[in-house]
PDB file of N, CA and C in Angstrom:
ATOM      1  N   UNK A   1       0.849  -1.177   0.000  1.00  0.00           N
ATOM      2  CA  UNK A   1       0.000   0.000   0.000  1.00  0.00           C
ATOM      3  C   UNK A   1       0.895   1.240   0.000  1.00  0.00           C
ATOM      4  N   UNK A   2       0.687   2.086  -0.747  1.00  0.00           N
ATOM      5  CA  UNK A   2       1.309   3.550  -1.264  1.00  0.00           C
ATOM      6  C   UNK A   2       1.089   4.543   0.279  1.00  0.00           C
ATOM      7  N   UNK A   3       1.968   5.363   0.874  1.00  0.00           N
ATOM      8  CA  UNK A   3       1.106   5.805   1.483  1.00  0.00           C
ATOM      9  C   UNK A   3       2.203   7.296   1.623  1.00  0.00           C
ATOM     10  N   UNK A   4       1.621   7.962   2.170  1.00  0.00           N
ATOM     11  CA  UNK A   4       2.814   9.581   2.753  1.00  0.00           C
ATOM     12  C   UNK A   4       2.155   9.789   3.668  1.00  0.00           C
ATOM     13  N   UNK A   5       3.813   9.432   4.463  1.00  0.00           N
ATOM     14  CA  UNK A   5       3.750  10.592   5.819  1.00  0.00           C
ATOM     15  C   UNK A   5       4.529  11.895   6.081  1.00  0.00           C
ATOM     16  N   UNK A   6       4.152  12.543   6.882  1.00  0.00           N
ATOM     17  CA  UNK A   6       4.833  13.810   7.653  1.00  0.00           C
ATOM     18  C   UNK A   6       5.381  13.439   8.384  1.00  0.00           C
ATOM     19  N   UNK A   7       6.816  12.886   8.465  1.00  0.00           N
ATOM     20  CA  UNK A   7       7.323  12.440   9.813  1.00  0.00           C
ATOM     21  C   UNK A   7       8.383  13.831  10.597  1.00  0.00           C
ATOM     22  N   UNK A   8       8.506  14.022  11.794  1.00  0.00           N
ATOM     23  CA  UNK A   8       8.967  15.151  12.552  1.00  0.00           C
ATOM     24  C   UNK A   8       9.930  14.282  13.543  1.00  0.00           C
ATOM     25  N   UNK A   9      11.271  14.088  13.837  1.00  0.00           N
ATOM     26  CA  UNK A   9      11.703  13.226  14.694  1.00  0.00           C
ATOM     27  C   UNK A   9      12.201  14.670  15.435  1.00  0.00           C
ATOM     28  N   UNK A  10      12.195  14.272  16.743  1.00  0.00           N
ATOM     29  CA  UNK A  10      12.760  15.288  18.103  1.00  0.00           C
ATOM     30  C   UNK A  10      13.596  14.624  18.913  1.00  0.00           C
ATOM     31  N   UNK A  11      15.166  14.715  18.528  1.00  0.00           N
ATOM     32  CA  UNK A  11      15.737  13.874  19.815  1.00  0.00           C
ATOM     33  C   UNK A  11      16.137  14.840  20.709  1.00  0.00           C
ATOM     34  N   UNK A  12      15.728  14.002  22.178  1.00  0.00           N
ATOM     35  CA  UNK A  12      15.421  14.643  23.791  1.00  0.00           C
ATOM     36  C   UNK A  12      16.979  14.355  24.041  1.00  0.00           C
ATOM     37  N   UNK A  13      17.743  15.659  24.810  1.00  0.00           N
ATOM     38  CA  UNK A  13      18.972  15.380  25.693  1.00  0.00           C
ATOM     39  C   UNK A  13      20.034  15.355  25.348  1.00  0.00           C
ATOM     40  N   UNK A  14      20.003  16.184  24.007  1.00  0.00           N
ATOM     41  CA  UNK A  14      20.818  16.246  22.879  1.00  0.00           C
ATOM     42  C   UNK A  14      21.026  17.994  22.733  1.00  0.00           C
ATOM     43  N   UNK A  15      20.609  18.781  23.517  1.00  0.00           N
ATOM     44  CA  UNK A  15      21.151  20.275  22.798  1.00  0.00           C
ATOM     45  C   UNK A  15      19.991  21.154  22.073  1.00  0.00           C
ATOM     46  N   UNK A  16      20.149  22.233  22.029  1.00  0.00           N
ATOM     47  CA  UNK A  16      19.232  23.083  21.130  1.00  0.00           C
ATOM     48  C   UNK A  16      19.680  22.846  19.562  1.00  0.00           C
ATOM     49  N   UNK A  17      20.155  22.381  19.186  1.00  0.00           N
ATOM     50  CA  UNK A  17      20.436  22.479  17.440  1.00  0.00           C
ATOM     51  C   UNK A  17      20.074  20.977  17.311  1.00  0.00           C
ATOM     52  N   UNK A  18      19.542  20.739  16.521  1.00  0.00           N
ATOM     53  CA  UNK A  18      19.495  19.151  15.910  1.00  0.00           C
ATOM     54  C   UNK A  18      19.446  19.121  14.744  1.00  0.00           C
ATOM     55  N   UNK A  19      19.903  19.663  13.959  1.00  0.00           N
ATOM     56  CA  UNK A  19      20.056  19.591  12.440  1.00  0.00           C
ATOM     57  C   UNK A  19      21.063  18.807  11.831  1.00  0.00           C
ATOM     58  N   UNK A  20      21.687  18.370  12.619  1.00  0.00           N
ATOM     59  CA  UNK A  20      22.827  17.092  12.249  1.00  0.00           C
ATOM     60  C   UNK A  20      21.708  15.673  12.509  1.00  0.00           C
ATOM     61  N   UNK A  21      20.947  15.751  13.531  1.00  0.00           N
ATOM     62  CA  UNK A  21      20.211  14.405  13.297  1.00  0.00           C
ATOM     63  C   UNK A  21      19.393  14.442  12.660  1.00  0.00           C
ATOM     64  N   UNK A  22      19.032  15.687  12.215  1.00  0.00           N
ATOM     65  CA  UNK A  22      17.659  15.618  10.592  1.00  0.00           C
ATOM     66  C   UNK A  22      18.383  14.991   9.609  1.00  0.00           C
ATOM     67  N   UNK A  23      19.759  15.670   9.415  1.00  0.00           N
ATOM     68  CA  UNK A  23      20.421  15.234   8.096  1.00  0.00           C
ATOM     69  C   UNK A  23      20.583  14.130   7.864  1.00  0.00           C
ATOM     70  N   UNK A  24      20.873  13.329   9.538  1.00  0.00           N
ATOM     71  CA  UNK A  24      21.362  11.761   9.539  1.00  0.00           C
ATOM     72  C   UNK A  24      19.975  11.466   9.165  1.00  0.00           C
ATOM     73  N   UNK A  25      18.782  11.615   9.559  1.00  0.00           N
ATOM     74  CA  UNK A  25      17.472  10.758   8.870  1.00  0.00           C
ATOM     75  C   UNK A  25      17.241  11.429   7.691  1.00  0.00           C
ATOM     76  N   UNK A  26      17.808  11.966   7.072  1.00  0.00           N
ATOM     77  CA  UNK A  26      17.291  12.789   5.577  1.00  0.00           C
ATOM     78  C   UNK A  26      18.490  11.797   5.109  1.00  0.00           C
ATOM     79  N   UNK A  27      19.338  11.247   5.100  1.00  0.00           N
ATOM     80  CA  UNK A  27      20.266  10.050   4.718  1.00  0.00           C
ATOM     81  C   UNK A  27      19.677   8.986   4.335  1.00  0.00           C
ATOM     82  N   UNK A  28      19.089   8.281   5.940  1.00  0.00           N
ATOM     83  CA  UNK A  28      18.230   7.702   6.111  1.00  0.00           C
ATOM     84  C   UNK A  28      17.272   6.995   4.928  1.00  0.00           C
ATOM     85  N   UNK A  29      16.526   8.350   4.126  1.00  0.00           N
ATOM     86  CA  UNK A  29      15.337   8.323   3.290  1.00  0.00           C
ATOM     87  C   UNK A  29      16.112   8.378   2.679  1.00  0.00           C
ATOM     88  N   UNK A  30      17.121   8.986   2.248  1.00  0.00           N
ATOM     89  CA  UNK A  30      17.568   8.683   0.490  1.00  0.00           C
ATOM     90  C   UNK A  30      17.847   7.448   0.287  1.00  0.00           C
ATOM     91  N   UNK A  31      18.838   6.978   1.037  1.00  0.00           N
ATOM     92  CA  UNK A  31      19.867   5.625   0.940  1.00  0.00           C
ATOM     93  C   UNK A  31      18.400   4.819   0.861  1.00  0.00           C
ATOM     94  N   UNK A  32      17.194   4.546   1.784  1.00  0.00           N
ATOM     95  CA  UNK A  32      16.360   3.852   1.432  1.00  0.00           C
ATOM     96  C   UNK A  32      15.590   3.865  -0.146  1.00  0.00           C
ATOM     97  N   UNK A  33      16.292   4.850  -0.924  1.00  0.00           N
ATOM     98  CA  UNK A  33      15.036   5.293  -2.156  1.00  0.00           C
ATOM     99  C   UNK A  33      13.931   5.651  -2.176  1.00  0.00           C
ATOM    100  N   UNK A  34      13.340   6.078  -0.912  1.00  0.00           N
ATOM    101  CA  UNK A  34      11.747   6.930  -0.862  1.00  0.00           C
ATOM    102  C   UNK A  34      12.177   8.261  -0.962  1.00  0.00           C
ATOM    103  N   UNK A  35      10.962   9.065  -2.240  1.00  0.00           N
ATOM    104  CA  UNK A  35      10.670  10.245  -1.933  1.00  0.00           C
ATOM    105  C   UNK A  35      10.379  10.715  -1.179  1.00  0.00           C
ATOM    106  N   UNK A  36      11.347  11.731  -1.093  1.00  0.00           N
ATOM    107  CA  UNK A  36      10.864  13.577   0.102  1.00  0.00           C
ATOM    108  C   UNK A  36      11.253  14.555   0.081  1.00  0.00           C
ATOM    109  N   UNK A  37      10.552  15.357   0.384  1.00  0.00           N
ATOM    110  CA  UNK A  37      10.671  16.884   0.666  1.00  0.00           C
ATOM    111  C   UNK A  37      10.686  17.459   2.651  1.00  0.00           C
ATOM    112  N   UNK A  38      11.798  17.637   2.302  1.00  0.00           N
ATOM    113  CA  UNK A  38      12.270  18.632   3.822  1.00  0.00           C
ATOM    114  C   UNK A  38      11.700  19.732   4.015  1.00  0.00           C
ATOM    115  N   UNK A  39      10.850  20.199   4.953  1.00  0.00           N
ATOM    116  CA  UNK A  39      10.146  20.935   5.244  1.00  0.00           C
ATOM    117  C   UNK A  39      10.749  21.955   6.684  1.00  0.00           C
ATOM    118  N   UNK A  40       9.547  23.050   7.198  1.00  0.00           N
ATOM    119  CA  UNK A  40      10.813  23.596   8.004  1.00  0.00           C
ATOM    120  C   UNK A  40      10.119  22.660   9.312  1.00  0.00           C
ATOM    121  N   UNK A  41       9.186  22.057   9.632  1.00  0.00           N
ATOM    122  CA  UNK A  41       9.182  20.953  10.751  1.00  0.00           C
ATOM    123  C   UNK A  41       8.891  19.816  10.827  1.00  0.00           C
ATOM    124  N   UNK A  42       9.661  19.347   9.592  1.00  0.00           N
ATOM    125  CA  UNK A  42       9.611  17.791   9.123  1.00  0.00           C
ATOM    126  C   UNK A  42       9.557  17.196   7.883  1.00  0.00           C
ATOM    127  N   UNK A  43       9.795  16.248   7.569  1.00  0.00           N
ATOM    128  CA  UNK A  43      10.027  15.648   5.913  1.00  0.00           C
ATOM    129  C   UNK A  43       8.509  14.703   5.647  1.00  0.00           C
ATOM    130  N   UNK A  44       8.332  14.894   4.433  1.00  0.00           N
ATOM    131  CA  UNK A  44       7.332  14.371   3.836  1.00  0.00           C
ATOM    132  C   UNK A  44       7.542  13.108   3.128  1.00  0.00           C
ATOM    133  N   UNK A  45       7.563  11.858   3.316  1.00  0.00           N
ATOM    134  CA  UNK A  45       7.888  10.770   2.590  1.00  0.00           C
ATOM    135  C   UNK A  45       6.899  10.076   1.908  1.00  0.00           C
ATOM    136  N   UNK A  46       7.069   9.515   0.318  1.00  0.00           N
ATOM    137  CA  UNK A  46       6.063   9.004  -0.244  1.00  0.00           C
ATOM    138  C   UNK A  46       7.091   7.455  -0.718  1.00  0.00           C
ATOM    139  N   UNK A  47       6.415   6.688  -0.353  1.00  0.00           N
ATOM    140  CA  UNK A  47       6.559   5.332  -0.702  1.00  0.00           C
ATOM    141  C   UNK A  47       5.506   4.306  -0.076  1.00  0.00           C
ATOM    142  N   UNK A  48       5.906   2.926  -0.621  1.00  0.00           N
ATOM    143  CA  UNK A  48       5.424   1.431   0.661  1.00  0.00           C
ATOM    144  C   UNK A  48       5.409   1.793   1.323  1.00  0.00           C
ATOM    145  N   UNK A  49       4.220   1.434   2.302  1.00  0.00           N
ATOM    146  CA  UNK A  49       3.979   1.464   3.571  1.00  0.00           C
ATOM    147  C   UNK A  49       5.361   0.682   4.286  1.00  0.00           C
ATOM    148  N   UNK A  50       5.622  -0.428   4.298  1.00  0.00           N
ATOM    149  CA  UNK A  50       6.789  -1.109   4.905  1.00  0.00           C
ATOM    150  C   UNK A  50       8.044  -0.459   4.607  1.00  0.00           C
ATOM    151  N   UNK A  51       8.282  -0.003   3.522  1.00  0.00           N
ATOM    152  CA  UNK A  51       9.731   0.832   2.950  1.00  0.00           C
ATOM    153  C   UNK A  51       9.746   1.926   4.211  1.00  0.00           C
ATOM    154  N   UNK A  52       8.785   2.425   3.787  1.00  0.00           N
ATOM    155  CA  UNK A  52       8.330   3.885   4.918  1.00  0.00           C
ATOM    156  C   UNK A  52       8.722   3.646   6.116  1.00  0.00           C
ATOM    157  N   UNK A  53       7.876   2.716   6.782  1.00  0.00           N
ATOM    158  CA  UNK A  53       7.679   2.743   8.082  1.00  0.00           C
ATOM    159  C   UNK A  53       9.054   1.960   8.693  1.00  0.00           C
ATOM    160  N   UNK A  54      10.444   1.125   7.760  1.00  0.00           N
ATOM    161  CA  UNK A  54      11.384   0.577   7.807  1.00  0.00           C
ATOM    162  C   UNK A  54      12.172   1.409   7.899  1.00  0.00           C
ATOM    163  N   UNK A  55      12.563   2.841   7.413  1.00  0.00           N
ATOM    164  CA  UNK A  55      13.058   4.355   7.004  1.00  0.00           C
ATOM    165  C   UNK A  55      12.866   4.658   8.452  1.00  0.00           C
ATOM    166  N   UNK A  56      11.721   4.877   8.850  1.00  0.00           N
ATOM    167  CA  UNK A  56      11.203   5.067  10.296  1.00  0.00           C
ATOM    168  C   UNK A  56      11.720   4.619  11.302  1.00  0.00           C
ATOM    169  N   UNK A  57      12.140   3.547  11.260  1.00  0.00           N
ATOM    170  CA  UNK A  57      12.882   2.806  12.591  1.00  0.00           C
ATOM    171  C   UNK A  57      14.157   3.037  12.549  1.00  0.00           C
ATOM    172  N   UNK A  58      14.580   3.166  11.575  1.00  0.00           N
ATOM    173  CA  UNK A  58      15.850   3.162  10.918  1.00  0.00           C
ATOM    174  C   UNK A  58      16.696   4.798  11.314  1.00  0.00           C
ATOM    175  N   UNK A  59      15.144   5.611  11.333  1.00  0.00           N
ATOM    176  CA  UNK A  59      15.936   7.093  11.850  1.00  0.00           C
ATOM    177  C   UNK A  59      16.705   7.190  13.195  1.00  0.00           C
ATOM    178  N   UNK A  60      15.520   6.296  13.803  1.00  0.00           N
ATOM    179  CA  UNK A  60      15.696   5.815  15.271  1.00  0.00           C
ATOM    180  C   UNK A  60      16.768   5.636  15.699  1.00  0.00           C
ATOM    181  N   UNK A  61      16.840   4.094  14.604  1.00  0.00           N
ATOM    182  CA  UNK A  61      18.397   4.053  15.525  1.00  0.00           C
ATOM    183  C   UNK A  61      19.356   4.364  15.235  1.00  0.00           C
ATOM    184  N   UNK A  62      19.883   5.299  14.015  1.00  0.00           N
ATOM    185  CA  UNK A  62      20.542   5.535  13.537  1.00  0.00           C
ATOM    186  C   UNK A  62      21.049   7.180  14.827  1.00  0.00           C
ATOM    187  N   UNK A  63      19.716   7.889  15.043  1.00  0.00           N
ATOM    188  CA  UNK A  63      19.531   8.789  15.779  1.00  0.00           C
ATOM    189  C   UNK A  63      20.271   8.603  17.515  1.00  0.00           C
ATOM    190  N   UNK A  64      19.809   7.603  17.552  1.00  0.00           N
ATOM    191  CA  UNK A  64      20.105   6.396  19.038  1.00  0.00           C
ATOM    192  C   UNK A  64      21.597   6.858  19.523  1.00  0.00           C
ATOM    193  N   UNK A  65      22.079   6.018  18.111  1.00  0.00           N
ATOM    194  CA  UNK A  65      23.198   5.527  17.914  1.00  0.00           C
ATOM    195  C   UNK A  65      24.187   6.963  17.870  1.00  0.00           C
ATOM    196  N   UNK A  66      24.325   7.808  17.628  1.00  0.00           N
ATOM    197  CA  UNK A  66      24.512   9.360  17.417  1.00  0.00           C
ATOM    198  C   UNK A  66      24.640   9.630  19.171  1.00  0.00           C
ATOM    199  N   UNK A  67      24.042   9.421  19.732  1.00  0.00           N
ATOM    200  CA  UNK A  67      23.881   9.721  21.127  1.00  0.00           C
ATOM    201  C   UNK A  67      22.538  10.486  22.120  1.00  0.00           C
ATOM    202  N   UNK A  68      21.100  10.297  20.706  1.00  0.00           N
ATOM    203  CA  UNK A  68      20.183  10.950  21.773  1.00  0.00           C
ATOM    204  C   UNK A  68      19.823   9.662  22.814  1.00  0.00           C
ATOM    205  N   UNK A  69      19.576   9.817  23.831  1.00  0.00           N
ATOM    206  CA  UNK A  69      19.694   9.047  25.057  1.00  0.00           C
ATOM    207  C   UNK A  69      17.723   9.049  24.900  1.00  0.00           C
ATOM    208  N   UNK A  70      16.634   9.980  23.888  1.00  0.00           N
ATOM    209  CA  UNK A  70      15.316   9.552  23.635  1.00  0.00           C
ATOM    210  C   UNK A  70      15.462  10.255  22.556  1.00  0.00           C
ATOM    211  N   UNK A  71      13.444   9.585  22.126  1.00  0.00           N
ATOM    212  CA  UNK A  71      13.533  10.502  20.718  1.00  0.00           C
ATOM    213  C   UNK A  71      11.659  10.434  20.866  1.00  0.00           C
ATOM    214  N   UNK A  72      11.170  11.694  20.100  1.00  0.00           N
ATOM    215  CA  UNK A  72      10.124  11.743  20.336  1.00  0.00           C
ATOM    216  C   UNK A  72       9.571  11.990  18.642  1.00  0.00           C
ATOM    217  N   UNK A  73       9.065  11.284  18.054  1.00  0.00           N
ATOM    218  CA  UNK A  73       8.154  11.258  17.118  1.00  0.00           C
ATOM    219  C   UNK A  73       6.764  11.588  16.493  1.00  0.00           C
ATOM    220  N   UNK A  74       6.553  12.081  15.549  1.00  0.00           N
ATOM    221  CA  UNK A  74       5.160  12.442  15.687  1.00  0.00           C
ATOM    222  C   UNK A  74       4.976  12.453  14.300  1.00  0.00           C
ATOM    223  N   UNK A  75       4.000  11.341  13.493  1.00  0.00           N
ATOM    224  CA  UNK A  75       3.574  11.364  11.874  1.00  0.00           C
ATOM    225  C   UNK A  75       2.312  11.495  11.887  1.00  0.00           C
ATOM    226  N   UNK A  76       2.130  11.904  10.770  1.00  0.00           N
ATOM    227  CA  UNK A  76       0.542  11.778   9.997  1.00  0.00           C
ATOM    228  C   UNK A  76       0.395  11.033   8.795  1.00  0.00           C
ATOM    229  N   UNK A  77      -0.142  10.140   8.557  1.00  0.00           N
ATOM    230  CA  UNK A  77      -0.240   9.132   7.696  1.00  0.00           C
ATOM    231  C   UNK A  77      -1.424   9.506   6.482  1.00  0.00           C
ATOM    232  N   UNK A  78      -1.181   9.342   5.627  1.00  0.00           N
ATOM    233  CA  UNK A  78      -2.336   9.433   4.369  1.00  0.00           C
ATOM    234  C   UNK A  78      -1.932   8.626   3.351  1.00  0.00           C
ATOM    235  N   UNK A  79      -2.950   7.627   3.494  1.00  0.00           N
ATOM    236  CA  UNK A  79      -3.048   6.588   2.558  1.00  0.00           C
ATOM    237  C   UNK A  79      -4.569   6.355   1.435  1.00  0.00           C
ATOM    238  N   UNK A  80      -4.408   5.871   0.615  1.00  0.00           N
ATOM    239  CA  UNK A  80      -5.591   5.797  -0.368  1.00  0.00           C
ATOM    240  C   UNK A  80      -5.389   4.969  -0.854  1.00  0.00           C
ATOM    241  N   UNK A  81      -6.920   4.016  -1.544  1.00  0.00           N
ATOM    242  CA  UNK A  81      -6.502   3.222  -1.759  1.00  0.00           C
ATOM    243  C   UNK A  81      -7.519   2.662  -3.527  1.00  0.00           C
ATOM    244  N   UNK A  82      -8.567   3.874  -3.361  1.00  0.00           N
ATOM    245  CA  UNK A  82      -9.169   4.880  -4.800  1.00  0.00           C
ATOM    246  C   UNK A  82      -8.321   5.101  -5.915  1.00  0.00           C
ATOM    247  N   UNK A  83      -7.449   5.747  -5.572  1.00  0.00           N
ATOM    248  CA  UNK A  83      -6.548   6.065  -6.579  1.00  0.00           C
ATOM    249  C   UNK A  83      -4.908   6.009  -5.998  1.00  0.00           C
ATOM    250  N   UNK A  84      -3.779   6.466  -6.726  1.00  0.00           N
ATOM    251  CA  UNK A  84      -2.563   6.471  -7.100  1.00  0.00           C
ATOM    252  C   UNK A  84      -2.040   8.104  -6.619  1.00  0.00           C
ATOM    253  N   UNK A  85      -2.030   8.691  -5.160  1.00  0.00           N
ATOM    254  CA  UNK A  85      -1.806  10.010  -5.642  1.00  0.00           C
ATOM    255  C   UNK A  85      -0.158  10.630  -4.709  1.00  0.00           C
ATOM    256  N   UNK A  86       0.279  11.426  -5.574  1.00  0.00           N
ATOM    257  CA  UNK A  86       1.628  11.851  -5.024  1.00  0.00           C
ATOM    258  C   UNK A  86       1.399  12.693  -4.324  1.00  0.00           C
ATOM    259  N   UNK A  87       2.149  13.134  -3.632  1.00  0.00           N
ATOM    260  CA  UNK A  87       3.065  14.472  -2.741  1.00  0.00           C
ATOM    261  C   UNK A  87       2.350  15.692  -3.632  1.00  0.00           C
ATOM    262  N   UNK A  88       3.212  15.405  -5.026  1.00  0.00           N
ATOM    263  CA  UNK A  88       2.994  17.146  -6.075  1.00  0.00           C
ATOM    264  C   UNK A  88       1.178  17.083  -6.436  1.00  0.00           C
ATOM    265  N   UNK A  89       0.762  15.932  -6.748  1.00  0.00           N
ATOM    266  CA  UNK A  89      -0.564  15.766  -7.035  1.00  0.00           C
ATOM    267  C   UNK A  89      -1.628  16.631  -5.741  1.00  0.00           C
ATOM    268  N   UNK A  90      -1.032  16.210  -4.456  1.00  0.00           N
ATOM    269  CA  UNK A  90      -2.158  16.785  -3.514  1.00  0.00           C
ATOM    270  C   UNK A  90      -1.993  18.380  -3.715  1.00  0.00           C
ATOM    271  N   UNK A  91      -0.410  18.502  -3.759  1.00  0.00           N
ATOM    272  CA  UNK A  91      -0.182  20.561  -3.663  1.00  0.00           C
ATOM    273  C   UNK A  91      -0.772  21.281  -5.009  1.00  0.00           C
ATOM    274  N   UNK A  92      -0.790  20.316  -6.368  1.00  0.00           N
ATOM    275  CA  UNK A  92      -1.006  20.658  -7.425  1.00  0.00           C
ATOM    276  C   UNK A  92      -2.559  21.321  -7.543  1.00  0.00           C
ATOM    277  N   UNK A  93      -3.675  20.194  -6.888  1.00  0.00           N
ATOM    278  CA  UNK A  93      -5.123  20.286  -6.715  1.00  0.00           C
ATOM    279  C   UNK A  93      -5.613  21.364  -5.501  1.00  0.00           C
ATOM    280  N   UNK A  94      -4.832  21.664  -4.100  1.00  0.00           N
ATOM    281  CA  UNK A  94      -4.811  22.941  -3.885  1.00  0.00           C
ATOM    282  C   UNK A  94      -4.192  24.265  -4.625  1.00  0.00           C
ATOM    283  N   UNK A  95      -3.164  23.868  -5.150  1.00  0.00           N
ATOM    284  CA  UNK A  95      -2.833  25.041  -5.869  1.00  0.00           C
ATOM    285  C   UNK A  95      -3.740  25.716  -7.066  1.00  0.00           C
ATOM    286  N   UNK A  96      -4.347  24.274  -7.831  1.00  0.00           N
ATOM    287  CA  UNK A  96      -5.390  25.294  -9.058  1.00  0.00           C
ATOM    288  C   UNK A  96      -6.930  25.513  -8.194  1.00  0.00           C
ATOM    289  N   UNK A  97      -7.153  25.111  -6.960  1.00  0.00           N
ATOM    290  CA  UNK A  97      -7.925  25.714  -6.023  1.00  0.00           C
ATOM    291  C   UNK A  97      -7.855  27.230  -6.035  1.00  0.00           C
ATOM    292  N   UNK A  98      -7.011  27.327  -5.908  1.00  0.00           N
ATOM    293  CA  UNK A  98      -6.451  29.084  -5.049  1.00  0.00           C
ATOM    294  C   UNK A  98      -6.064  29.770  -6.463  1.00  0.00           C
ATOM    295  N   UNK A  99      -5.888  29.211  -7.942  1.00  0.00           N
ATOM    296  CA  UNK A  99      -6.110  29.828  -9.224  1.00  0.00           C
ATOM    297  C   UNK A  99      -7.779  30.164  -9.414  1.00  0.00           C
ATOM    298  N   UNK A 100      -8.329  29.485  -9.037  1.00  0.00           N
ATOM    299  CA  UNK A 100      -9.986  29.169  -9.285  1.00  0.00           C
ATOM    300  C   UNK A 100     -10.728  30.323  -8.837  1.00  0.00           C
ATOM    301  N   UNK A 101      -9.823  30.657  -7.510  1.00  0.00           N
ATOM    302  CA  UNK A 101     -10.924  31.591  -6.748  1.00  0.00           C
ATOM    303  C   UNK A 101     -10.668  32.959  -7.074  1.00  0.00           C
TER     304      UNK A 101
END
């Protein structure tokens, strides 16, 4: 099943900057081959549900392993199963929304 999430990882006990452990999970998603877009509070991934949610664990411990001592997570999932639709497809159909009006 196709699905995109918003995933946001927060590792706890680690410092005010964490942009070295975004990068390590923005690694993460490439080296796995799922699409995304980096956002300013979190990456958007489109693939398999299992690819995805494997990427996911994978930030973890990769994150772990780096030295956050926790990590706090938070996704939103959107899946369909009607049709076939991307990332650019959902922004595309708001965007000629906001041409329309």
């Amino acid at each position: 099943m196709k699905v995109i999430v918003d995933l946001c990882v927060v590792p706890i006990g680690v410092g005010v900057s964490l942009a070295k452990y975004i990068a390590a999970c923005e690694r993460v998603i490439t080296e796995a081959g799922l699409k995304s877009q980096l956002h300013a509070n979190g990456t958007d991934i489109e693939g398999e549900w299992d690819d995805v949610f494997a990427a996911v664990k994978r930030c973890h411990e990769v994150v772990h392993k780096m030295g956050a001592p926790r990590i706090v997570t938070s996704m939103r999932i959107n899946s369909r199963v009607d049709k076939e639709q991307s990332m650019e497809d959902k922004i595309n159909s708001v965007e000629e929304q906001l041409v329309q009006s």
